[in-house]
PDB file of N, CA and C in Angstrom:
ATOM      1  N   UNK A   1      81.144 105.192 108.922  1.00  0.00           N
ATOM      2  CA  UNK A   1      82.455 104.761 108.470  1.00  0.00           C
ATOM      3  C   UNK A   1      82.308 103.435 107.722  1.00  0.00           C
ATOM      4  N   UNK A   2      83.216 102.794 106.497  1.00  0.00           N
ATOM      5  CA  UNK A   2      83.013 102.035 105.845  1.00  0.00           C
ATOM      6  C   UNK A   2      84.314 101.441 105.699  1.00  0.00           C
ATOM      7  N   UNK A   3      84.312 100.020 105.457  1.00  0.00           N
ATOM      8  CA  UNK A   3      85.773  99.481 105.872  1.00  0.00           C
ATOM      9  C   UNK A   3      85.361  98.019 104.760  1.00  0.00           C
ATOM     10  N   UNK A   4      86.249  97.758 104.206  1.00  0.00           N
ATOM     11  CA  UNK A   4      86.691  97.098 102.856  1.00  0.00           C
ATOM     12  C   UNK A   4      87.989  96.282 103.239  1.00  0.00           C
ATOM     13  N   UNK A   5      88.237  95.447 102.954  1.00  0.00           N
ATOM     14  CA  UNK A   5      89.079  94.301 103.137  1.00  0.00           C
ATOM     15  C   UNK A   5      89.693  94.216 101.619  1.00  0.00           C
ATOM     16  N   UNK A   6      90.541  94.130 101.205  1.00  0.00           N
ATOM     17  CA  UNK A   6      91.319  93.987 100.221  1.00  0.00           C
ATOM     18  C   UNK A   6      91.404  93.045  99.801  1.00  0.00           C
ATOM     19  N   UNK A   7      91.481  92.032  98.455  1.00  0.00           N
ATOM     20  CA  UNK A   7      91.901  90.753  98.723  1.00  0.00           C
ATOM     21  C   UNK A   7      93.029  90.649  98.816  1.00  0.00           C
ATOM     22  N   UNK A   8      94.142  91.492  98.930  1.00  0.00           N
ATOM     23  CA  UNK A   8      95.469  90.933  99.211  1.00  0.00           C
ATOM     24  C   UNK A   8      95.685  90.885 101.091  1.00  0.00           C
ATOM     25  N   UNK A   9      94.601  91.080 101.241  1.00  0.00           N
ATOM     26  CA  UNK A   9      94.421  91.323 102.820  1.00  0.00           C
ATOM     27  C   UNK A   9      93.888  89.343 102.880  1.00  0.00           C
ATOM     28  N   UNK A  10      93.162  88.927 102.165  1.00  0.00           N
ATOM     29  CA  UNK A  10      92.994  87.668 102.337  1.00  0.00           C
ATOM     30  C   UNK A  10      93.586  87.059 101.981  1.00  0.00           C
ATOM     31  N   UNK A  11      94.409  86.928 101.077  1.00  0.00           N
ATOM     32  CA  UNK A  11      95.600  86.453 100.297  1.00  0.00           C
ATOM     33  C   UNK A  11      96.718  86.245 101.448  1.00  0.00           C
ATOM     34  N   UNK A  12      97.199  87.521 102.581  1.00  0.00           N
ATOM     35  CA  UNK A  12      98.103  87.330 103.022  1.00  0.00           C
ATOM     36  C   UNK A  12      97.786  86.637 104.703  1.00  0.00           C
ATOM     37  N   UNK A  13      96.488  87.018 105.174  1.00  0.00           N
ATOM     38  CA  UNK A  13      95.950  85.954 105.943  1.00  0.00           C
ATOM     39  C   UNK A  13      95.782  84.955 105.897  1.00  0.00           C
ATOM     40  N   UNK A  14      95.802  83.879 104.779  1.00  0.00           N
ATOM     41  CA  UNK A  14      96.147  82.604 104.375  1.00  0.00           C
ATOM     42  C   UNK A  14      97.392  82.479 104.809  1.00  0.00           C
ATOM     43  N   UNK A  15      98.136  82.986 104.700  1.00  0.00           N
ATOM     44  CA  UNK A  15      99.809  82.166 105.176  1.00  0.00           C
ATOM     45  C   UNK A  15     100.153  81.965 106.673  1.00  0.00           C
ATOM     46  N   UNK A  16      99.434  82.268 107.937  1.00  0.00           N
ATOM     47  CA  UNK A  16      99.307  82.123 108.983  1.00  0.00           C
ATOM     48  C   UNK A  16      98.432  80.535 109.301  1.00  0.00           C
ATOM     49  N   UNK A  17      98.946  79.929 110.296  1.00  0.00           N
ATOM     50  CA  UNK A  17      98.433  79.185 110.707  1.00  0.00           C
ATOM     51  C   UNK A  17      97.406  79.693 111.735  1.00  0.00           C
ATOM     52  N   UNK A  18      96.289  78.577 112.311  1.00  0.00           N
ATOM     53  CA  UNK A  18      94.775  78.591 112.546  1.00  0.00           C
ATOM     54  C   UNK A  18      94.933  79.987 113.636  1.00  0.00           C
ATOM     55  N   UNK A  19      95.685  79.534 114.526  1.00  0.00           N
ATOM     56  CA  UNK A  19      95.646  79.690 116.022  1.00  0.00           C
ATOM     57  C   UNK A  19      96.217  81.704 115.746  1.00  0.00           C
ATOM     58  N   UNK A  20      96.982  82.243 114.529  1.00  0.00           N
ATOM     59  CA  UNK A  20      97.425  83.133 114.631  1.00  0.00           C
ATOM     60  C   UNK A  20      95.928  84.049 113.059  1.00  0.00           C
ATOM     61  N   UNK A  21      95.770  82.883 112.740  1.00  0.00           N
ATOM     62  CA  UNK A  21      94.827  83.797 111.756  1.00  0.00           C
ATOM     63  C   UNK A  21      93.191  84.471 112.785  1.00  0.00           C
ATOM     64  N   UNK A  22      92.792  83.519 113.912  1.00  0.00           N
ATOM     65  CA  UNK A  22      92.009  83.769 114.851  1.00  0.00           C
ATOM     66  C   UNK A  22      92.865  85.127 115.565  1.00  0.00           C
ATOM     67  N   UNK A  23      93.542  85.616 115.936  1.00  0.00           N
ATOM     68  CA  UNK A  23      94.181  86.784 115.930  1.00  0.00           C
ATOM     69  C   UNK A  23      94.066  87.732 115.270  1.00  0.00           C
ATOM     70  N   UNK A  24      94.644  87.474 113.998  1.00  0.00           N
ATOM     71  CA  UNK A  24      94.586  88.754 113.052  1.00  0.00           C
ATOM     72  C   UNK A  24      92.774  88.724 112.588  1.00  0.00           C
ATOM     73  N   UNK A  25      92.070  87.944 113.231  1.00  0.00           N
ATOM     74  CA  UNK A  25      90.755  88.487 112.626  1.00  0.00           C
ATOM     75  C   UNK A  25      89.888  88.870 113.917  1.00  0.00           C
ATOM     76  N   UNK A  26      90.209  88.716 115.072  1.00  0.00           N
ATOM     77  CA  UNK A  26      90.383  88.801 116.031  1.00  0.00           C
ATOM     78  C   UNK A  26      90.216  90.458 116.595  1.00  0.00           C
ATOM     79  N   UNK A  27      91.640  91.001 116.106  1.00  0.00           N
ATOM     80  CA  UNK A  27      92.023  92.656 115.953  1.00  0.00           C
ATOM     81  C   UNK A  27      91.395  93.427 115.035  1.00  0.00           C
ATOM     82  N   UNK A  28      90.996  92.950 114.057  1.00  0.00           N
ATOM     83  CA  UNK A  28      90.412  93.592 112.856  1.00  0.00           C
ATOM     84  C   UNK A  28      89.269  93.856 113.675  1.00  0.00           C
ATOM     85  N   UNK A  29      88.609  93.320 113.989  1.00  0.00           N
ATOM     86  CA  UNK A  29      87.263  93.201 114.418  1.00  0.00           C
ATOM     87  C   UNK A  29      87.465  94.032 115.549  1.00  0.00           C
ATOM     88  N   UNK A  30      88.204  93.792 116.682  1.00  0.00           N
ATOM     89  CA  UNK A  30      88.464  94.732 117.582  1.00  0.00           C
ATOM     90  C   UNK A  30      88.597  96.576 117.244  1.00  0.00           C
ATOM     91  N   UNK A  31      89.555  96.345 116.100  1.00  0.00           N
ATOM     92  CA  UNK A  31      89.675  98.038 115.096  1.00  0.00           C
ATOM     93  C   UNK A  31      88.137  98.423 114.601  1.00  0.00           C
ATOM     94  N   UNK A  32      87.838  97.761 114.156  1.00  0.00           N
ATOM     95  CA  UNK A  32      86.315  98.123 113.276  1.00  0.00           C
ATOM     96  C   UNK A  32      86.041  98.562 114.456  1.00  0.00           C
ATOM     97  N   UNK A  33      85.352  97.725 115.400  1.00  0.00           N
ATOM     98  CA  UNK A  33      84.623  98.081 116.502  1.00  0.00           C
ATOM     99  C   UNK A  33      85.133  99.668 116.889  1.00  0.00           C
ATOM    100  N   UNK A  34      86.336  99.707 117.432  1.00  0.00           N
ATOM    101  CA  UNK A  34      86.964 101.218 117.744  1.00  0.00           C
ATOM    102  C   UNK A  34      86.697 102.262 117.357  1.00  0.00           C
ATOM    103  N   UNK A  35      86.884 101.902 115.840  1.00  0.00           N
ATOM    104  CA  UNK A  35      86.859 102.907 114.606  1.00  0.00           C
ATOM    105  C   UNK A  35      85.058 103.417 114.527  1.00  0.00           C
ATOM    106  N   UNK A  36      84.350 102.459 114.205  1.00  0.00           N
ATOM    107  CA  UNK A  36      82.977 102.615 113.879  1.00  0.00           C
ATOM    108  C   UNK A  36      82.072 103.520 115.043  1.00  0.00           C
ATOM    109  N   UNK A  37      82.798 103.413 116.490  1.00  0.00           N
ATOM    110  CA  UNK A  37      81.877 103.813 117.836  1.00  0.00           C
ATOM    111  C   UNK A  37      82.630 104.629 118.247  1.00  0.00           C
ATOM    112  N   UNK A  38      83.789 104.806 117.754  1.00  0.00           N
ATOM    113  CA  UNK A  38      84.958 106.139 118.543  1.00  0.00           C
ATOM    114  C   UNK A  38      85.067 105.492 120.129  1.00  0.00           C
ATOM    115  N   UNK A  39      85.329 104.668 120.163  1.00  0.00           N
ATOM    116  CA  UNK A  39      86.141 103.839 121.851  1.00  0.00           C
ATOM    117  C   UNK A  39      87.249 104.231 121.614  1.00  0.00           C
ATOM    118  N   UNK A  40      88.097 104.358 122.787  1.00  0.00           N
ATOM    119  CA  UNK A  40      89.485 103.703 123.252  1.00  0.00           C
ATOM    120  C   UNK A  40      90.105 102.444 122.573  1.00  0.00           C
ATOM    121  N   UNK A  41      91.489 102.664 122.279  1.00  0.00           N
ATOM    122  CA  UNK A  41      92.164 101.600 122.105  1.00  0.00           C
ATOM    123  C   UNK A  41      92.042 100.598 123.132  1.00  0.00           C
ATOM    124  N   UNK A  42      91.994  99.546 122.791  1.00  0.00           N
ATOM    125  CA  UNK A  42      92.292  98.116 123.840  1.00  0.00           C
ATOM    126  C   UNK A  42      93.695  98.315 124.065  1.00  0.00           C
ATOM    127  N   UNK A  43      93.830  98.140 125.631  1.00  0.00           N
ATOM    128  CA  UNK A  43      95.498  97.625 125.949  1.00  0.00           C
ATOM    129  C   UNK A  43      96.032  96.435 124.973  1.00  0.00           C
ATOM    130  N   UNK A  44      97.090  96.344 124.665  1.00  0.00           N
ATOM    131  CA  UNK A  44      97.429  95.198 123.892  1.00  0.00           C
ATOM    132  C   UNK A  44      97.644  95.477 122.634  1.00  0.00           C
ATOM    133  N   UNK A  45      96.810  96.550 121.769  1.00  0.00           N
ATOM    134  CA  UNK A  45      96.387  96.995 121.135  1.00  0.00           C
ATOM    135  C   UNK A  45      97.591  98.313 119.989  1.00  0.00           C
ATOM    136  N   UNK A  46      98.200  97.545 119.505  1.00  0.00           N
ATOM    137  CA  UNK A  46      99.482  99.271 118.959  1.00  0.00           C
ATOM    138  C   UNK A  46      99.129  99.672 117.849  1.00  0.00           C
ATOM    139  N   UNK A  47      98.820 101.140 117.678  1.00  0.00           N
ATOM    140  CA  UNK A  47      98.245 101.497 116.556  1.00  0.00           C
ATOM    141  C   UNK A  47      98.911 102.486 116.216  1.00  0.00           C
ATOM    142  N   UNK A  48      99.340 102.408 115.329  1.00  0.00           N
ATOM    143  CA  UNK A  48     100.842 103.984 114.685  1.00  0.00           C
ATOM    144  C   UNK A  48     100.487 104.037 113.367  1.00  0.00           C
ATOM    145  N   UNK A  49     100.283 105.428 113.378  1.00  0.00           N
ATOM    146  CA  UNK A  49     100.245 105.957 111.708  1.00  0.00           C
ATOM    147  C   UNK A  49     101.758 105.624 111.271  1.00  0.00           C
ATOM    148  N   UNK A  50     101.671 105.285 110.095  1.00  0.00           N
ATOM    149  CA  UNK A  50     103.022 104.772 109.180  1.00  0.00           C
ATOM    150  C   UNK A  50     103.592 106.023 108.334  1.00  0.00           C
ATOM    151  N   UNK A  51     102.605 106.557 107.224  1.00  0.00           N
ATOM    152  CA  UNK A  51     102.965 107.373 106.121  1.00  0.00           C
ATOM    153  C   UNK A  51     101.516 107.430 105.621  1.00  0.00           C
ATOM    154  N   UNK A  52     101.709 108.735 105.456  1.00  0.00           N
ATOM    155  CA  UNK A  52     100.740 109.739 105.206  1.00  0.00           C
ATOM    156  C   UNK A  52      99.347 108.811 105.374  1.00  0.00           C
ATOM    157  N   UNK A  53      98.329 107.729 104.939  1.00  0.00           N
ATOM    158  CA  UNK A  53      97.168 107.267 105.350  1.00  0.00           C
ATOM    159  C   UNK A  53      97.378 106.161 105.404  1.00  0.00           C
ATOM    160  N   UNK A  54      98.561 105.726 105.455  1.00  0.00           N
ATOM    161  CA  UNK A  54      98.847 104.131 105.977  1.00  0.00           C
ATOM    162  C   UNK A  54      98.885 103.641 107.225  1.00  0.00           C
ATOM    163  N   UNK A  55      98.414 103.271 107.792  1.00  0.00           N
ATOM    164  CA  UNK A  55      98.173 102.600 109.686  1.00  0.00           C
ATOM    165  C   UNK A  55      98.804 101.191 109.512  1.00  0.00           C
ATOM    166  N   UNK A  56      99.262 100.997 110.845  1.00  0.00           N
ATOM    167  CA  UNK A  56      99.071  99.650 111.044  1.00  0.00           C
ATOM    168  C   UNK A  56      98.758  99.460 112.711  1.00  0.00           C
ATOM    169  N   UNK A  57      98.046  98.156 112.739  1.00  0.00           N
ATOM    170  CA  UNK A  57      97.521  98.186 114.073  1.00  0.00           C
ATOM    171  C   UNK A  57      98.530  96.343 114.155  1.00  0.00           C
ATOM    172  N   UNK A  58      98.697  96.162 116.004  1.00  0.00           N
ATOM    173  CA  UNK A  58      99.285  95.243 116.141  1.00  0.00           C
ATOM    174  C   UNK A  58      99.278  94.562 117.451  1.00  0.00           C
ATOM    175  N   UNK A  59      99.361  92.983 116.919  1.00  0.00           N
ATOM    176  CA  UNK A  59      98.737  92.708 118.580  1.00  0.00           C
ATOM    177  C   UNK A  59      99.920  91.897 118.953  1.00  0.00           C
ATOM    178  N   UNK A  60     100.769  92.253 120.096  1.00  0.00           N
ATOM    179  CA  UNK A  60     102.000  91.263 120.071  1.00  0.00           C
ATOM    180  C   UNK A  60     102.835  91.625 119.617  1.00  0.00           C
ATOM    181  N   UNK A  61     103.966  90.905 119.218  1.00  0.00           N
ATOM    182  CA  UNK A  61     105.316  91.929 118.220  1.00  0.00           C
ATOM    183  C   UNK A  61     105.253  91.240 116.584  1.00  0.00           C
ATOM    184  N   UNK A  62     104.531  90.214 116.911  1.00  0.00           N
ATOM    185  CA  UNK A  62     104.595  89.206 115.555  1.00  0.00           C
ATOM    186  C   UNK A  62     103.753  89.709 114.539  1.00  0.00           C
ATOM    187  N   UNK A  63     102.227  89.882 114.968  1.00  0.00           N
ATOM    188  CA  UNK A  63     101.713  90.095 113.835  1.00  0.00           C
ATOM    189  C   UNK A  63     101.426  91.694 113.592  1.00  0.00           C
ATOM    190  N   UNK A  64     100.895  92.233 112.518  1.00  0.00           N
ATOM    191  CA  UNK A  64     100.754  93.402 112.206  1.00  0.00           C
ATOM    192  C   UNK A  64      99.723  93.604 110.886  1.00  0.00           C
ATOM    193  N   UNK A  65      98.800  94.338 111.209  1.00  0.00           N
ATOM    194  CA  UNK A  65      97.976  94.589 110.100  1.00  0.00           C
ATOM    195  C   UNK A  65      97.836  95.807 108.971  1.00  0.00           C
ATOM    196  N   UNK A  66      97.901  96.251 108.157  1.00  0.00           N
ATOM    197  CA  UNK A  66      98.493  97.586 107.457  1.00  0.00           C
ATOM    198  C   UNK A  66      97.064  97.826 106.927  1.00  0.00           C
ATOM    199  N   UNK A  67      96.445  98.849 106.948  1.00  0.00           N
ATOM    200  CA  UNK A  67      95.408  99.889 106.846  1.00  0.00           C
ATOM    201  C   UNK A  67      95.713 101.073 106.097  1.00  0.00           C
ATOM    202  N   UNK A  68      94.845 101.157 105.432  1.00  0.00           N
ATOM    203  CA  UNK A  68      94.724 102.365 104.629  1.00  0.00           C
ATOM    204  C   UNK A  68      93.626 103.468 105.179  1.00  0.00           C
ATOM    205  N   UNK A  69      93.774 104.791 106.009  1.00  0.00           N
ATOM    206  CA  UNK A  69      92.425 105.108 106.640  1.00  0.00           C
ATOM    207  C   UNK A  69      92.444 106.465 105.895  1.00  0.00           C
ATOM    208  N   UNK A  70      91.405 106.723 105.132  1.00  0.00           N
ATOM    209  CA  UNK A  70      90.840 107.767 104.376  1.00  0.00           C
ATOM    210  C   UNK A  70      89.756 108.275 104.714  1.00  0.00           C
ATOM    211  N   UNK A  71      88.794 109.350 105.059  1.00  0.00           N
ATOM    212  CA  UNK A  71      88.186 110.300 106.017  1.00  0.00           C
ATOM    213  C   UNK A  71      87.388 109.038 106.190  1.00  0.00           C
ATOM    214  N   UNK A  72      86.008 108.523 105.823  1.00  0.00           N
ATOM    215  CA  UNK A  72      85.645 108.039 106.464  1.00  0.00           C
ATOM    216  C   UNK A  72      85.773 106.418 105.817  1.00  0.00           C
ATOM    217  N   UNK A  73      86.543 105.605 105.061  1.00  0.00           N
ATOM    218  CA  UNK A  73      86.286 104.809 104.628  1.00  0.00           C
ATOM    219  C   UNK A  73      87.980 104.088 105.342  1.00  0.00           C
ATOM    220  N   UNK A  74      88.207 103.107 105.938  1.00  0.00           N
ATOM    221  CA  UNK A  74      89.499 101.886 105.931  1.00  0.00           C
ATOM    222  C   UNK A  74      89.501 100.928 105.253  1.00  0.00           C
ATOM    223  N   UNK A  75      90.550 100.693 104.456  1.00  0.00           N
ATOM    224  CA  UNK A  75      90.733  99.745 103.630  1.00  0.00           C
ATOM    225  C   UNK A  75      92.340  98.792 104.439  1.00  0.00           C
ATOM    226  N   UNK A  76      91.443  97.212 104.451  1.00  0.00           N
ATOM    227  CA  UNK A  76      92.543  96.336 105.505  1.00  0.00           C
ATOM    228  C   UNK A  76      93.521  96.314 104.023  1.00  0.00           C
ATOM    229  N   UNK A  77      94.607  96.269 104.078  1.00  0.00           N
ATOM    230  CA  UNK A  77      95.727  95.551 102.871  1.00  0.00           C
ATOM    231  C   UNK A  77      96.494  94.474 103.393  1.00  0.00           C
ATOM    232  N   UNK A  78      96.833  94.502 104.534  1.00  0.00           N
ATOM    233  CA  UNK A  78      98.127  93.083 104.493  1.00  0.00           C
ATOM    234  C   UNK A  78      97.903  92.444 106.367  1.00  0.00           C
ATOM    235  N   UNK A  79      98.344  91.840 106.600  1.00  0.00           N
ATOM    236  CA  UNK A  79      98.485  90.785 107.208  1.00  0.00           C
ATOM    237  C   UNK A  79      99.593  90.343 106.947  1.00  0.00           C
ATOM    238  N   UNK A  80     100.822  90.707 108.392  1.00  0.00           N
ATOM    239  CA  UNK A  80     102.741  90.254 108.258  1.00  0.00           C
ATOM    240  C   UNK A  80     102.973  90.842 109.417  1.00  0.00           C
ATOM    241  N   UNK A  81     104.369  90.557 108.903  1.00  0.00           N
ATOM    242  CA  UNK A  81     105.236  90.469 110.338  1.00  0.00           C
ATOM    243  C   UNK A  81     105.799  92.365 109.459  1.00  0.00           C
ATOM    244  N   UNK A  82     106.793  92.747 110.721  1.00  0.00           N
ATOM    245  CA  UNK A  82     106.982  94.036 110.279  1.00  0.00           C
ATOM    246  C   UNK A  82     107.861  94.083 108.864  1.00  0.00           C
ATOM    247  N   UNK A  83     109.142  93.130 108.556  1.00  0.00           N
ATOM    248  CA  UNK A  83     109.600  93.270 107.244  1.00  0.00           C
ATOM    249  C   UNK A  83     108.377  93.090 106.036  1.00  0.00           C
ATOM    250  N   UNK A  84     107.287  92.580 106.628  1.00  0.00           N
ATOM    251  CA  UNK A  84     106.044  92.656 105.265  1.00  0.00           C
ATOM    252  C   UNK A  84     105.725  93.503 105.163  1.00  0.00           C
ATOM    253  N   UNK A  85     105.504  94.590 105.986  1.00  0.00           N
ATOM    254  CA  UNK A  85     104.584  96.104 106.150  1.00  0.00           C
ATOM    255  C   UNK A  85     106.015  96.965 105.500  1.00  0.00           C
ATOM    256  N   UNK A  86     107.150  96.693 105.736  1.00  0.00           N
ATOM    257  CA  UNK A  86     108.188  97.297 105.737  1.00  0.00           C
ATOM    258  C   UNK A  86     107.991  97.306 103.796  1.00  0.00           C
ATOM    259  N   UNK A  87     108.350  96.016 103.570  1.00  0.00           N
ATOM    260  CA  UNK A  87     108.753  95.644 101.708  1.00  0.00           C
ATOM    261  C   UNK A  87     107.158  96.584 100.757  1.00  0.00           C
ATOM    262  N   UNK A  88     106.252  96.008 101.721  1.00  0.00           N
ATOM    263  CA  UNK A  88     104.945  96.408 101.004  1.00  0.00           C
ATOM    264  C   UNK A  88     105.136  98.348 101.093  1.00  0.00           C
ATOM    265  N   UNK A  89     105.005  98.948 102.574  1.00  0.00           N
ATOM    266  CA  UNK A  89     105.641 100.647 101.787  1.00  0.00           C
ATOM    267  C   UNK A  89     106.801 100.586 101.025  1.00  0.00           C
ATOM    268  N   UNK A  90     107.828 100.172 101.281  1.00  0.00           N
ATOM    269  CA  UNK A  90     109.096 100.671  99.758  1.00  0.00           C
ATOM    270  C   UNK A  90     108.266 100.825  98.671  1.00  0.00           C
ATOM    271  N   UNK A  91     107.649  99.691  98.510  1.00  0.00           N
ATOM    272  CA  UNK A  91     107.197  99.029  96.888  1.00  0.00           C
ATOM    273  C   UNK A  91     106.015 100.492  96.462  1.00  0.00           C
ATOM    274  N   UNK A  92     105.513 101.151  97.178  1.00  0.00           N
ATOM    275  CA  UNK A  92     104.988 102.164  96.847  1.00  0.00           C
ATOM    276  C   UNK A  92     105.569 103.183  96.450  1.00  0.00           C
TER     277      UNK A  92
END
């Protein structure tokens, strides 16, 4: 499996402060791990298909990460709260 980071995935991880960007990189890393070895979700851990290959995984109610998962390749796109994941599908 092969997994690609977007730069609008770094772009939107910049707007978080320290303590919440250690989080969202935090989970990513936690997903890779999942994804790459076929584990179990971590408790804590919310992962819901969105629309048709869009994911988002989420730790908490605040943050949320939006994924693109295609057979074997994930592509990270955003880093937000849910109206970001929300504006970013319309806009598609």
């Amino acid at each position: 499996m092969k997994f690609e980071f977007k730069p609008s995935f770094d772009r939107s991880v910049k707007n978080f402060r320290g303590s919440e960007k250690e989080e969202i990189k935090d989970t990513a890393c936690q997903l890779v791990d999942m994804l790459s070895r076929d584990r179990k979700i971590h408790k804590g851990i919310g992962l819901k298909r969105l629309r048709g290959d869009f994911w988002e995984v989420r730790r908490g109610l605040k943050v949320r990460i939006l994924f693109k998962w295609e057979k074997d390749l994930v592509e990270f796109i955003l880093a937000g709260d849910h109206d970001d994941v929300r504006r970013f599908l319309k806009a598609l």
